[in-house]
N, C-alpha and C. Protein backbone atom coordinates (compact mmCIF):
# COMPACT_ATOMS: atom_id res chain seq x y z
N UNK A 1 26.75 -14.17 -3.50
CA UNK A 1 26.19 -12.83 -3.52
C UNK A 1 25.62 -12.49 -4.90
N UNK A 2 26.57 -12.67 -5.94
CA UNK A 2 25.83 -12.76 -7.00
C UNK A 2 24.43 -13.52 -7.70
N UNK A 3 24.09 -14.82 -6.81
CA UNK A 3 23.12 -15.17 -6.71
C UNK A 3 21.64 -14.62 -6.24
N UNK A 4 22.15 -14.00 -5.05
CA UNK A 4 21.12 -13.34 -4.51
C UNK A 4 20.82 -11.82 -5.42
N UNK A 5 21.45 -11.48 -6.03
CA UNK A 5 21.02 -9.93 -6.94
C UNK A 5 20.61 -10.44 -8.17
N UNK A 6 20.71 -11.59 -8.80
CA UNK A 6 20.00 -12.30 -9.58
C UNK A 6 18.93 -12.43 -9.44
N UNK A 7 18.46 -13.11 -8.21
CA UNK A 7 17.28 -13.32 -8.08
C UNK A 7 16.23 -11.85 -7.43
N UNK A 8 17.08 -11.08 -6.67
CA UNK A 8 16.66 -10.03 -6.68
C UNK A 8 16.00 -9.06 -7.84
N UNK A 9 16.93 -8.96 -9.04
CA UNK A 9 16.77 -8.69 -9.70
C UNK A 9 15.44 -9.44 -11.06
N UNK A 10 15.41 -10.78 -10.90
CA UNK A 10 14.07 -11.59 -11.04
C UNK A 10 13.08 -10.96 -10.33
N UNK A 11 13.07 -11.00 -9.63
CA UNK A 11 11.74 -10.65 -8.46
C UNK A 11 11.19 -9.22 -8.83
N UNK A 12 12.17 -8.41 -8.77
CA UNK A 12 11.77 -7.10 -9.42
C UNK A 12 11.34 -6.85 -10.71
N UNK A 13 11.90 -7.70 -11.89
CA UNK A 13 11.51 -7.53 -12.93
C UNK A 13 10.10 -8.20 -13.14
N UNK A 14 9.76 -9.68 -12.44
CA UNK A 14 7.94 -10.04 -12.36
C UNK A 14 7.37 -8.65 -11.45
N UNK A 15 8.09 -8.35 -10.41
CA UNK A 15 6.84 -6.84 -10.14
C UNK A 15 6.30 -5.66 -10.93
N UNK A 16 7.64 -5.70 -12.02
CA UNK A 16 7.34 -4.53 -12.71
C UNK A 16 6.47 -5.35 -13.97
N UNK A 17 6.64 -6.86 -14.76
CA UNK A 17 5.57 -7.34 -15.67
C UNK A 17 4.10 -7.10 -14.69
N UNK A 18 4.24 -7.11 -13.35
CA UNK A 18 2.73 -6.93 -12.93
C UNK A 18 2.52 -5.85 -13.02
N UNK A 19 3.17 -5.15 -12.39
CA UNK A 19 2.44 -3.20 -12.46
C UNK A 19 1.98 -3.12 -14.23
N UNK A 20 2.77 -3.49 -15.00
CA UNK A 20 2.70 -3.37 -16.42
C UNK A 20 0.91 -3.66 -16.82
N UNK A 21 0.87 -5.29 -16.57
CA UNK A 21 -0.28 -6.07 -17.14
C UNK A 21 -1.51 -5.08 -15.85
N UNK A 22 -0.79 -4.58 -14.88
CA UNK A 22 -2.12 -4.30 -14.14
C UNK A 22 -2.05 -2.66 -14.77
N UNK A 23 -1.43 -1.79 -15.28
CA UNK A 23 -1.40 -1.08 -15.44
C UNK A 23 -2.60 -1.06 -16.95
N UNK A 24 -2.24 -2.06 -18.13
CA UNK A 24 -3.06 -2.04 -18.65
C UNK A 24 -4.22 -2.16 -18.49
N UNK A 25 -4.63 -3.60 -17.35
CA UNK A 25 -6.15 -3.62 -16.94
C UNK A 25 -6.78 -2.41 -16.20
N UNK A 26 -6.20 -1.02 -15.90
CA UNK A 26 -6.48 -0.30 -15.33
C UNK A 26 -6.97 0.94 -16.73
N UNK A 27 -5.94 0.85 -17.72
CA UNK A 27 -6.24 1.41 -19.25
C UNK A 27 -7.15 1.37 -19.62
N UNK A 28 -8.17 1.53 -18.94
CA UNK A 28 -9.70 0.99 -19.99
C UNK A 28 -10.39 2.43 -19.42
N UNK A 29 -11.85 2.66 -20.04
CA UNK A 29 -12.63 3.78 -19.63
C UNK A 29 -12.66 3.40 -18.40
N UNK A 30 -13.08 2.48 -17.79
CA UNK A 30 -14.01 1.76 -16.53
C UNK A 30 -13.07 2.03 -15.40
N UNK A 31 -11.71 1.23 -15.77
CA UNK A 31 -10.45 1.98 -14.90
C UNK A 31 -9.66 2.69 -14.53
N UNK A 32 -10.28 3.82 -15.70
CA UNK A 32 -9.76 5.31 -15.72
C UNK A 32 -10.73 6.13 -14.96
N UNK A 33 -12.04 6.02 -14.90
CA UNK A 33 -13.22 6.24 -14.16
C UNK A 33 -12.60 6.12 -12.65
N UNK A 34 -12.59 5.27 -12.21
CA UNK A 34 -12.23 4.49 -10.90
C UNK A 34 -11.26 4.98 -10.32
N UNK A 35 -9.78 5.02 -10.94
CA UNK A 35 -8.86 5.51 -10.68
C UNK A 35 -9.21 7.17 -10.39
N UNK A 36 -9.76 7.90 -11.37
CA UNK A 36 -9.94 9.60 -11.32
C UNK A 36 -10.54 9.68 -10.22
N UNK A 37 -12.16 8.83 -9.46
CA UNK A 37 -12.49 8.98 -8.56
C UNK A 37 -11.76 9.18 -7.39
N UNK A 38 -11.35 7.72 -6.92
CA UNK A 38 -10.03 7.84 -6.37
C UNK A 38 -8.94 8.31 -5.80
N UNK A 39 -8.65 9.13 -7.17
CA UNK A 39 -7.52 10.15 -6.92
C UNK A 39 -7.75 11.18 -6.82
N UNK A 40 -8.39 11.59 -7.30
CA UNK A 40 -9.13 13.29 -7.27
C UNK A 40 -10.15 13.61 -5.88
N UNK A 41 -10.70 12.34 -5.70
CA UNK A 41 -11.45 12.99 -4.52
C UNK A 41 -11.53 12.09 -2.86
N UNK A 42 -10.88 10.90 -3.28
CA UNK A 42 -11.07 9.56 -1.74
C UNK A 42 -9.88 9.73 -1.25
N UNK A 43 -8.65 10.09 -2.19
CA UNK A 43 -7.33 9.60 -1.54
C UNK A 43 -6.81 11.08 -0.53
N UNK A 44 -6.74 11.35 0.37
CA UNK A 44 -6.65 12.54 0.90
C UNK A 44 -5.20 12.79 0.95
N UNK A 45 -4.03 11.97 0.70
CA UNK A 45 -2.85 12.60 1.22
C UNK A 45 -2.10 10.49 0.89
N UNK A 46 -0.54 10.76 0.90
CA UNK A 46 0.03 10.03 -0.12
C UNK A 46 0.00 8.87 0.86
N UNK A 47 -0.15 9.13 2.07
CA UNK A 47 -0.50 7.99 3.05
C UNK A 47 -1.79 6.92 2.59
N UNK A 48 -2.99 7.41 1.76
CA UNK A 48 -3.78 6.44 1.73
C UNK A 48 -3.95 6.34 0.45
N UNK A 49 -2.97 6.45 -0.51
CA UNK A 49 -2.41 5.56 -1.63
C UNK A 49 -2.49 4.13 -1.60
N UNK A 50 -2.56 3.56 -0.68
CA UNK A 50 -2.52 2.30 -0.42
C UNK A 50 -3.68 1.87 -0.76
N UNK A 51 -4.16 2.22 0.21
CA UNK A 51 -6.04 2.34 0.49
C UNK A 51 -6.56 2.17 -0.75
N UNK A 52 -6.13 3.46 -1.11
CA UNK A 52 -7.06 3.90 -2.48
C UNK A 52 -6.92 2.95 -3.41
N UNK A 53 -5.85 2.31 -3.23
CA UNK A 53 -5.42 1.52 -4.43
C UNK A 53 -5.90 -0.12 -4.68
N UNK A 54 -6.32 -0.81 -3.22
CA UNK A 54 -7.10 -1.49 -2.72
C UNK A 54 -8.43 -1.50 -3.05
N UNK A 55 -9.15 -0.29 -2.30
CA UNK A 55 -10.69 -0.21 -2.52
C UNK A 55 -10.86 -0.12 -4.07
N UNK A 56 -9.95 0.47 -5.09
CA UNK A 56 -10.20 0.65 -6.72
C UNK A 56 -10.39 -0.58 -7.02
N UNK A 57 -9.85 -1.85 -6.46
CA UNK A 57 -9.23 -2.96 -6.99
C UNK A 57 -10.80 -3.71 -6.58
N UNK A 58 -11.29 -3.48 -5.26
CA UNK A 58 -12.55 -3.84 -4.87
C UNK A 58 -13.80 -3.37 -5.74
N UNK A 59 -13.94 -1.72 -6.30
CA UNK A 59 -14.68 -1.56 -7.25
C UNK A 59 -14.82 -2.19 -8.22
N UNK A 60 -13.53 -2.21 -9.16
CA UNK A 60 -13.24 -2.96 -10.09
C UNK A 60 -13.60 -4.21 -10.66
N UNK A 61 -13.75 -5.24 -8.98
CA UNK A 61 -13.60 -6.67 -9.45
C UNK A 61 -15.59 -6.48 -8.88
N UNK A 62 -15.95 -5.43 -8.34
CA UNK A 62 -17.41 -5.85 -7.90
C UNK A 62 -18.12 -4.85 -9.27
N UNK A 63 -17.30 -4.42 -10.39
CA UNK A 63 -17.95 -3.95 -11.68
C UNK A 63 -17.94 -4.94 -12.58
N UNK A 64 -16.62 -5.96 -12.64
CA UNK A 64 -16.80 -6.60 -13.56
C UNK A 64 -17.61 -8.06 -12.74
N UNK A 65 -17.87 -8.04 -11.44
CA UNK A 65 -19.35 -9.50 -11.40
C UNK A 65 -20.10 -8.90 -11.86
N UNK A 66 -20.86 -7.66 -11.60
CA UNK A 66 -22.32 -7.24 -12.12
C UNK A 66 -21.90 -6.68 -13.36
N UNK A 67 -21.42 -6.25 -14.43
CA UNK A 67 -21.39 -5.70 -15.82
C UNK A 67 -22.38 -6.99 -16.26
N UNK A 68 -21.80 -8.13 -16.65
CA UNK A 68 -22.66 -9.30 -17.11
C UNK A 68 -24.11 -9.33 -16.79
N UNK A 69 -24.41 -9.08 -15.72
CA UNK A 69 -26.11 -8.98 -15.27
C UNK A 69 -27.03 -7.83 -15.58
N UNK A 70 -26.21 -6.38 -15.69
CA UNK A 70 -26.83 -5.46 -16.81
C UNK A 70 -27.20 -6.06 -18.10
N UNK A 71 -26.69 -6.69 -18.67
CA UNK A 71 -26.55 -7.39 -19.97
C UNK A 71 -27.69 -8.34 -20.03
N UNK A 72 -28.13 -8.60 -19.14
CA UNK A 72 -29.02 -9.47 -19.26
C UNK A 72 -28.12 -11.04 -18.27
N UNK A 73 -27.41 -11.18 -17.96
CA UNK A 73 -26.84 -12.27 -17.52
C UNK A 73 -27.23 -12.95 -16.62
N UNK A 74 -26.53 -13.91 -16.17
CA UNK A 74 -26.97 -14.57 -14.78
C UNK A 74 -26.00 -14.05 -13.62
N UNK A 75 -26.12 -14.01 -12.49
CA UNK A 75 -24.85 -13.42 -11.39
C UNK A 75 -24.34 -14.28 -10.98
N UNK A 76 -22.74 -14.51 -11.61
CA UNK A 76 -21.87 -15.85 -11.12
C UNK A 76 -20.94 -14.92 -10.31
N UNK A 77 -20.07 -15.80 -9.02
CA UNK A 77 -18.88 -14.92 -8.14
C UNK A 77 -17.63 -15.41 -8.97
N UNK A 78 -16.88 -14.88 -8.96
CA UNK A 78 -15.44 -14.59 -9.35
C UNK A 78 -14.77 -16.10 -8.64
N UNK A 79 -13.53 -16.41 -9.59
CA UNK A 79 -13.48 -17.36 -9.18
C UNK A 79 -12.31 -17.19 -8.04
N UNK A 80 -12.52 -17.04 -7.24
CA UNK A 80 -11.57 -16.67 -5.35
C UNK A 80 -10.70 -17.76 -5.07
N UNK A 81 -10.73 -19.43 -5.61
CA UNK A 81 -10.01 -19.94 -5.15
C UNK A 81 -8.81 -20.40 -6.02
N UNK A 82 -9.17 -19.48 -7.32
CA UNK A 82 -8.20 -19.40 -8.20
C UNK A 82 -6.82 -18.83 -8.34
N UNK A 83 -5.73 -19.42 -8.30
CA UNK A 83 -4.50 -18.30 -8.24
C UNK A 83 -4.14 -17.34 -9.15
N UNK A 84 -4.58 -17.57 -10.52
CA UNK A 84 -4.78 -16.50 -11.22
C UNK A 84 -5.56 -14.95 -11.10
N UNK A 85 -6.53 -15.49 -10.66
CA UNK A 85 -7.63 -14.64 -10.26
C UNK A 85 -6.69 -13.82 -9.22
N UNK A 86 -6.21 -13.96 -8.31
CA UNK A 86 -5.54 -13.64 -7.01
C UNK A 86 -4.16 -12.08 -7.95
N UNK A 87 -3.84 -13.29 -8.17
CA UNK A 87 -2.41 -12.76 -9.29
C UNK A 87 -3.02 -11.38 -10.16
N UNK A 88 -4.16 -11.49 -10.75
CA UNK A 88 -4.42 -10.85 -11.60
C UNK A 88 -5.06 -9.87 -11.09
N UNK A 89 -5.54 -9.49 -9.65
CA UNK A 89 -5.99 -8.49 -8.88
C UNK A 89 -4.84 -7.65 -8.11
N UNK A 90 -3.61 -8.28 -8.00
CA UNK A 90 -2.34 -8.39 -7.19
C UNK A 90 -2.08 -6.91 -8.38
N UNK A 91 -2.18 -7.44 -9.61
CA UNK A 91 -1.68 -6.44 -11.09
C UNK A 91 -2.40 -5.45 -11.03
N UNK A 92 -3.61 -5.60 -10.70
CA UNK A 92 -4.78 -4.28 -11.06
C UNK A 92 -4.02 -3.21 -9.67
N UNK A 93 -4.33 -4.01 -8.62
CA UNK A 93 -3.85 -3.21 -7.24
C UNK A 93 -2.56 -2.24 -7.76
N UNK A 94 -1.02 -2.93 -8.74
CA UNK A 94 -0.04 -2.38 -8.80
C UNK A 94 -0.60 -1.30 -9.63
N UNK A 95 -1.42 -1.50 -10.65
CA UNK A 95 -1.63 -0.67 -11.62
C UNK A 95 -2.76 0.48 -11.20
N UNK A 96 -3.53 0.39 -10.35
CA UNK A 96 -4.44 1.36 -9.77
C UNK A 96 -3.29 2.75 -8.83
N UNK A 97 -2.38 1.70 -8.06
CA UNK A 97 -1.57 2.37 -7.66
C UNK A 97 -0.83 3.48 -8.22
N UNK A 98 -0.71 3.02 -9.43
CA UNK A 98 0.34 4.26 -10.31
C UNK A 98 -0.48 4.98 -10.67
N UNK A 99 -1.93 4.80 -11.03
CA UNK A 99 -2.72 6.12 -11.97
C UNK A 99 -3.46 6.66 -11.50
N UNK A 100 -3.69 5.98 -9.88
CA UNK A 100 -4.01 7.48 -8.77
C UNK A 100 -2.87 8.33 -8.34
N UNK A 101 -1.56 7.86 -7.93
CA UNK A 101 -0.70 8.63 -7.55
C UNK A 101 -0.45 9.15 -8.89
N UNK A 102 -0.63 8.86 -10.60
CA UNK A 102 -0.86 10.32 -11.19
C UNK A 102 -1.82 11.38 -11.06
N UNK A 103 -2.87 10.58 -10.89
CA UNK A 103 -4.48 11.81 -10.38
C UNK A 103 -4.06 12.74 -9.07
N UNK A 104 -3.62 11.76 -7.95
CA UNK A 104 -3.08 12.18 -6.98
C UNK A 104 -2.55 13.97 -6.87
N UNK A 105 -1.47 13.37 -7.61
CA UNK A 105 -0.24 14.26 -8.01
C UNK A 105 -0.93 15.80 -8.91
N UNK A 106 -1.47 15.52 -10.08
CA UNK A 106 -2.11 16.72 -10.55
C UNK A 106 -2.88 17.02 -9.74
N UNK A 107 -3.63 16.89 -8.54
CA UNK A 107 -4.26 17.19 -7.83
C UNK A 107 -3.65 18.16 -7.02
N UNK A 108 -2.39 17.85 -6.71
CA UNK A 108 -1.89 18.57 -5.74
C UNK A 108 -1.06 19.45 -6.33
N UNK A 109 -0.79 19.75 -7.85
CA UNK A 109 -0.57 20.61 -8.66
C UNK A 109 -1.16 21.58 -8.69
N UNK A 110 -2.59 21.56 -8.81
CA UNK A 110 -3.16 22.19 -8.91
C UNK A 110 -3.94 23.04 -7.63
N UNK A 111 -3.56 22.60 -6.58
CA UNK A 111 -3.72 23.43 -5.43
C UNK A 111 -5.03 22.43 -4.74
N UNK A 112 -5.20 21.06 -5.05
CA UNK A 112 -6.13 20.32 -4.52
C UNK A 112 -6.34 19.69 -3.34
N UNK A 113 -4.67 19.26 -3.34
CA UNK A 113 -4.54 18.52 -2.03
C UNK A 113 -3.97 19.23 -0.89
N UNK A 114 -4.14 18.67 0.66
CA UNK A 114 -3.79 18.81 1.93
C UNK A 114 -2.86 19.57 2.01
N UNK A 115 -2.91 20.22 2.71
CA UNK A 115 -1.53 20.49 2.92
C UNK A 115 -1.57 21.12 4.70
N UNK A 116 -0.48 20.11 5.23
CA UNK A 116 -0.47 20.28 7.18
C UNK A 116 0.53 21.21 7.19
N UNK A 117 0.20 22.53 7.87
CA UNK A 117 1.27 23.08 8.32
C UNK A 117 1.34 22.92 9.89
N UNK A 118 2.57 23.01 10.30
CA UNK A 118 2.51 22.23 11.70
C UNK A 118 2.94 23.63 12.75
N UNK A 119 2.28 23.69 13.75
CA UNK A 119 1.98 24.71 14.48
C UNK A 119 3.31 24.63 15.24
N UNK A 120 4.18 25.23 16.01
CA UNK A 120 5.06 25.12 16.58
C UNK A 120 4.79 26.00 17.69
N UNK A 121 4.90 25.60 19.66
CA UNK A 121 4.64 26.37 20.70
C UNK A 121 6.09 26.68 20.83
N UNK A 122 6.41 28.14 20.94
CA UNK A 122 7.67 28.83 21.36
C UNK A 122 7.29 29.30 22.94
């Protein structure tokens, strides 16, 4: 038993180095942009947190193929059959996750978000 909360406890601590490293790749103007969008105006309710946190991850990786070709570059694809590459989107996803559900959240501070009140027939 003690084995298994060991490794439990492994497992949890690489999720949280990912939210971390994805949290930073999310730290930038570009992913603070993305995220505010996101959160402030796509994510409608804490159910599509998920979503939101996904499609950011899709912006993200389809900003940084074309950034290089503004620049003057050539248009190369990402490398997809890479496990890093995989891993390192896995981080952005954890980290998009946390800084819309902060946008999220002031959102709904501030009187932004949904709110269902549920009708009841007497």
């Amino acid at each position: 038993m003690e084995e298994f909360f060991a490794q439990l406890g492994n497992l949890l601590q690489g999720l949280f180095a990912l939210a971390d490293s994805g949290f930073d790749g999310v730290n930038q103007v570009i992913g603070l942009i993305i995220a505010a969008v996101f959160g402030l105006f796509l994510v409608g309710s804490w159910r599509g947190l998920w979503s939101g946190a996904l499609g950011a991850v899709l912006v993200h990786t389809i900003v940084e193929v074309l950034r290089p070709m503004l620049d003057g570059g050539a248009f190369a694809l990402p490398p997809l059959t890479d496990s890093s590459f995989w891993m390192t989107r896995f981080a952005l996803f954890l980290g998009y996750a946390i800084v819309i559900a902060v946008f999220y959240f002031i959102k709904t501070l501030l009187g932004g978000g949904r709110h269902h009140h549920r009708v009841h027939a007497h």
